[in-house]
Protein backbone atom coordinates (compact mmCIF):
# COMPACT_ATOMS: atom_id res chain seq x y z
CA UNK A 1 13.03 -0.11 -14.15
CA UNK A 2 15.24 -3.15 -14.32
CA UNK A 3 15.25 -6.23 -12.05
CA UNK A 4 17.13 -9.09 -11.85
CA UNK A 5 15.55 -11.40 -9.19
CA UNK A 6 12.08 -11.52 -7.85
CA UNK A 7 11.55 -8.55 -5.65
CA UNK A 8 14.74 -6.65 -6.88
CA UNK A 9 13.76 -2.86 -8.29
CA UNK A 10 16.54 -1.33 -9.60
CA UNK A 11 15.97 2.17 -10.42
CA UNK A 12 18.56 4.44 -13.05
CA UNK A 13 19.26 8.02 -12.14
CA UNK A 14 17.10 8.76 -15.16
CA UNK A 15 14.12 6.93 -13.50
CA UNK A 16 14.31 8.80 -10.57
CA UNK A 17 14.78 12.00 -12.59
CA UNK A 18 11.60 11.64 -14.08
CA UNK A 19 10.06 10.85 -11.53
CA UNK A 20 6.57 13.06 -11.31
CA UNK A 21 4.70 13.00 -7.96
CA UNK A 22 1.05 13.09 -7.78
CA UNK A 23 -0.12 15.63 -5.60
CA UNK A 24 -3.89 15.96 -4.84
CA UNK A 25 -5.35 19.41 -3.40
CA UNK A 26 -7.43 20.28 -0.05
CA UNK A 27 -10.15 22.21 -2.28
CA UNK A 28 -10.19 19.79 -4.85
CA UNK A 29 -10.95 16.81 -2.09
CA UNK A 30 -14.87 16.30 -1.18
CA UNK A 31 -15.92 14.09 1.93
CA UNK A 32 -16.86 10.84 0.02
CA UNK A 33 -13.74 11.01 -2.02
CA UNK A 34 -12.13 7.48 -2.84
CA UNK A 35 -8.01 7.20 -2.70
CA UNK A 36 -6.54 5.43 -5.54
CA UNK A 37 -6.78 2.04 -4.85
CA UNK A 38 -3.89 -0.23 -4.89
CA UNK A 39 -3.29 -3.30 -5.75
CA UNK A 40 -0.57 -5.56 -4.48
CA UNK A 41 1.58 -8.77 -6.64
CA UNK A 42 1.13 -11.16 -5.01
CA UNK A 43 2.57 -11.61 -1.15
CA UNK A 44 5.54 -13.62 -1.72
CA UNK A 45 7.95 -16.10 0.83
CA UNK A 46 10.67 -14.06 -0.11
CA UNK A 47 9.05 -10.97 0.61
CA UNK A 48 8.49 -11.49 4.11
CA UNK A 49 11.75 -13.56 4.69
CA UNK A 50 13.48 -9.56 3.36
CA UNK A 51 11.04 -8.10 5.70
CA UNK A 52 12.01 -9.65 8.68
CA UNK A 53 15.61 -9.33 7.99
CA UNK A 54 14.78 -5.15 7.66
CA UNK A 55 12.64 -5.13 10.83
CA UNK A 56 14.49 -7.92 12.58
CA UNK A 57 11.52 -9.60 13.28
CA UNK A 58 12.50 -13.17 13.54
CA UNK A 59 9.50 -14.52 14.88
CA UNK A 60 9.68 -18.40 12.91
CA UNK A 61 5.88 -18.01 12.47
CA UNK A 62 6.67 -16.34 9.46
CA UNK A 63 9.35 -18.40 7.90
CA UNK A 64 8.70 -21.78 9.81
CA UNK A 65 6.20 -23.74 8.26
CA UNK A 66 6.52 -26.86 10.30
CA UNK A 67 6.40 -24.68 13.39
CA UNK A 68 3.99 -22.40 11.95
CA UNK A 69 1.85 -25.74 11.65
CA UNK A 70 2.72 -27.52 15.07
CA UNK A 71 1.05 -23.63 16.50
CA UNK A 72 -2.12 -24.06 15.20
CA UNK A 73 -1.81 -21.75 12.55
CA UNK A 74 -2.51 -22.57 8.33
CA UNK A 75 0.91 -22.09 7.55
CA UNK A 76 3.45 -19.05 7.80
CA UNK A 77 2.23 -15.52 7.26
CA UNK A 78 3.38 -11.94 6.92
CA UNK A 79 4.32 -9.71 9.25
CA UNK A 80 1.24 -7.19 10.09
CA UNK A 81 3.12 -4.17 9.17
CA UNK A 82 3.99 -5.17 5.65
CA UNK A 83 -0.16 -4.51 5.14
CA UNK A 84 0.20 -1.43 6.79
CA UNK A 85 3.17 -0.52 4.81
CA UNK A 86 0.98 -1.28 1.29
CA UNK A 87 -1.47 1.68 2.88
CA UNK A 88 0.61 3.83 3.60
CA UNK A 89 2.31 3.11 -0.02
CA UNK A 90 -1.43 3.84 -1.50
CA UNK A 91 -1.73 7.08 0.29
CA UNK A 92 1.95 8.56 -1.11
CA UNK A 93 0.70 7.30 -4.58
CA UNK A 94 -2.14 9.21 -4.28
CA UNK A 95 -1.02 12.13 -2.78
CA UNK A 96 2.70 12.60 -2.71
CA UNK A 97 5.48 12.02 -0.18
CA UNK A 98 5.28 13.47 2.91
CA UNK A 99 1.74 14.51 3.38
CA UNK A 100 0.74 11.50 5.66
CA UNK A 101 0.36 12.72 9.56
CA UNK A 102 -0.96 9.69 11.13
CA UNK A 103 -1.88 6.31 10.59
CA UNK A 104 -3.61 4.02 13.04
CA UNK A 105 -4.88 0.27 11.99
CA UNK A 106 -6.02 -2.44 13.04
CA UNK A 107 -4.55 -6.42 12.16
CA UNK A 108 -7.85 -8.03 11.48
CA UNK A 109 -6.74 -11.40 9.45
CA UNK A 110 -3.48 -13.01 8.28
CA UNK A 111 -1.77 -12.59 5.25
CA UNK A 112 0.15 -15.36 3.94
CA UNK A 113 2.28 -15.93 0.54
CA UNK A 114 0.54 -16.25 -2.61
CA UNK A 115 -2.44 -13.53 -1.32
CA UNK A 116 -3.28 -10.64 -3.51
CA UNK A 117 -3.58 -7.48 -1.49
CA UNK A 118 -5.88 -4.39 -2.35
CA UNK A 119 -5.79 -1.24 -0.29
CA UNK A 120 -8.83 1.43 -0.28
CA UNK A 121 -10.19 4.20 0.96
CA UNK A 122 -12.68 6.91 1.22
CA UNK A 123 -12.48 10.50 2.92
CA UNK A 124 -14.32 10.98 5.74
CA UNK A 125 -13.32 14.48 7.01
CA UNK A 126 -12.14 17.50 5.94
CA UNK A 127 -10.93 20.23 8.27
CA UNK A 128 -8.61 23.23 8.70
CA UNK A 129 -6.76 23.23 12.27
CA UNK A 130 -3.84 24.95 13.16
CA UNK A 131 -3.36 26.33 9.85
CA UNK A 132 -3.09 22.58 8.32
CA UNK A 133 -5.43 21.55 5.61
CA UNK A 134 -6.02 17.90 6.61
CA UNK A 135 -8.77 15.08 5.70
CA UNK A 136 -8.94 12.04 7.14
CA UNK A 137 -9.59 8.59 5.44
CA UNK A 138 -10.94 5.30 6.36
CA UNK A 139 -8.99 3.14 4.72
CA UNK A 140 -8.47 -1.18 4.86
CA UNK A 141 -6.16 -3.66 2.71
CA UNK A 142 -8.40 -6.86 1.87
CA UNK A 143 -7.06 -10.56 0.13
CA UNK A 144 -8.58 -11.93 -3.25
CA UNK A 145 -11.02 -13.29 -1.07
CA UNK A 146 -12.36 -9.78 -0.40
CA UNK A 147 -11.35 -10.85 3.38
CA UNK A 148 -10.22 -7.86 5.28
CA UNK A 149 -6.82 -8.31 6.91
CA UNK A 150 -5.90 -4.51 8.19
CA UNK A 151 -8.02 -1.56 8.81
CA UNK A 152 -8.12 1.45 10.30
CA UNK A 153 -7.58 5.66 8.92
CA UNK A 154 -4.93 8.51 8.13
CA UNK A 155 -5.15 12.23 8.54
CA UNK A 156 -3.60 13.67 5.18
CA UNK A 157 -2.18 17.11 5.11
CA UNK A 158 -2.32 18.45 1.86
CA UNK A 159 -1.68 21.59 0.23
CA UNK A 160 -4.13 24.49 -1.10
CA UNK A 161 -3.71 25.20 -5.22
């Protein structure tokens, strides 16, 4: 993978080529079961500046820091949903693209730029319905301060080996 400015991926045809997904299986998953856990660069300003341009959120609380300050808040901060994109992201790693049926969290704390962001999880359930073979997860993303800033779970569909 090449890059040629902070945040910048740029990936060859090779690259993608080889490209192997990981893909976990419903009888090989136990109740108690910990997803991968991943772990985040740190959250840059230019990071959420790009994020708000793709979500066209331009709320100036999270490029202002002036008016970030005059609110009442530390500084700027990122937009909640780049958290809950890093969970989702840990659930694909662990088990493959299109497996994740729903996630539901919770914003607990702010993230701002410089914070290092690790998302876990554990299964909870495991369940056949409809003919699906889904588990669900608890799952959070927490700072270097071991602060919790989203929470919440997924129901994972996977497939039978």
């Amino acid at each position: 993978m090449k890059s040629n400015q902070e945040g910048d991926d740029f990936h060859s045809y090779q690259d993608i080529k080889n490209y192997r997904e990981n893909i976990v299986y419903f009888n090989d998953v136990n109740v108690g079961d910990e997803i991968t856990p991943l772990i985040k660069e740190p959250v840059t300003r230019t990071q959420i500046v790009r994020y708000a341009g793709a979500s066209k959120d331009f709320n100036p609380m999270h490029h202002d820091e002036p008016l970030a300050q005059a609110a009442g808040m530390k500084g700027v901060f990122a937009h909640g949903m780049i958290s809950m994109a890093f969970l989702g992201q840990m659930i694909k790693d662990w088990c493959g693209h299109e497996r994740l049926r729903k996630l539901k969290v919770r914003f607990n704390d702010q993230v701002r730029p410089g914070d290092i962001i690790t998302c876990r999880g554990k299964v909870t359930k495991k369940y056949t319905q409809e003919g699906k073979n889904l588990v669900e997860a608890d799952i959070f993303a927490q700072n270097q301060n071991n602060v919790i800033v989203t929470s919440g779970f997924a129901v994972i569909e996977l497939p039978i080996n």
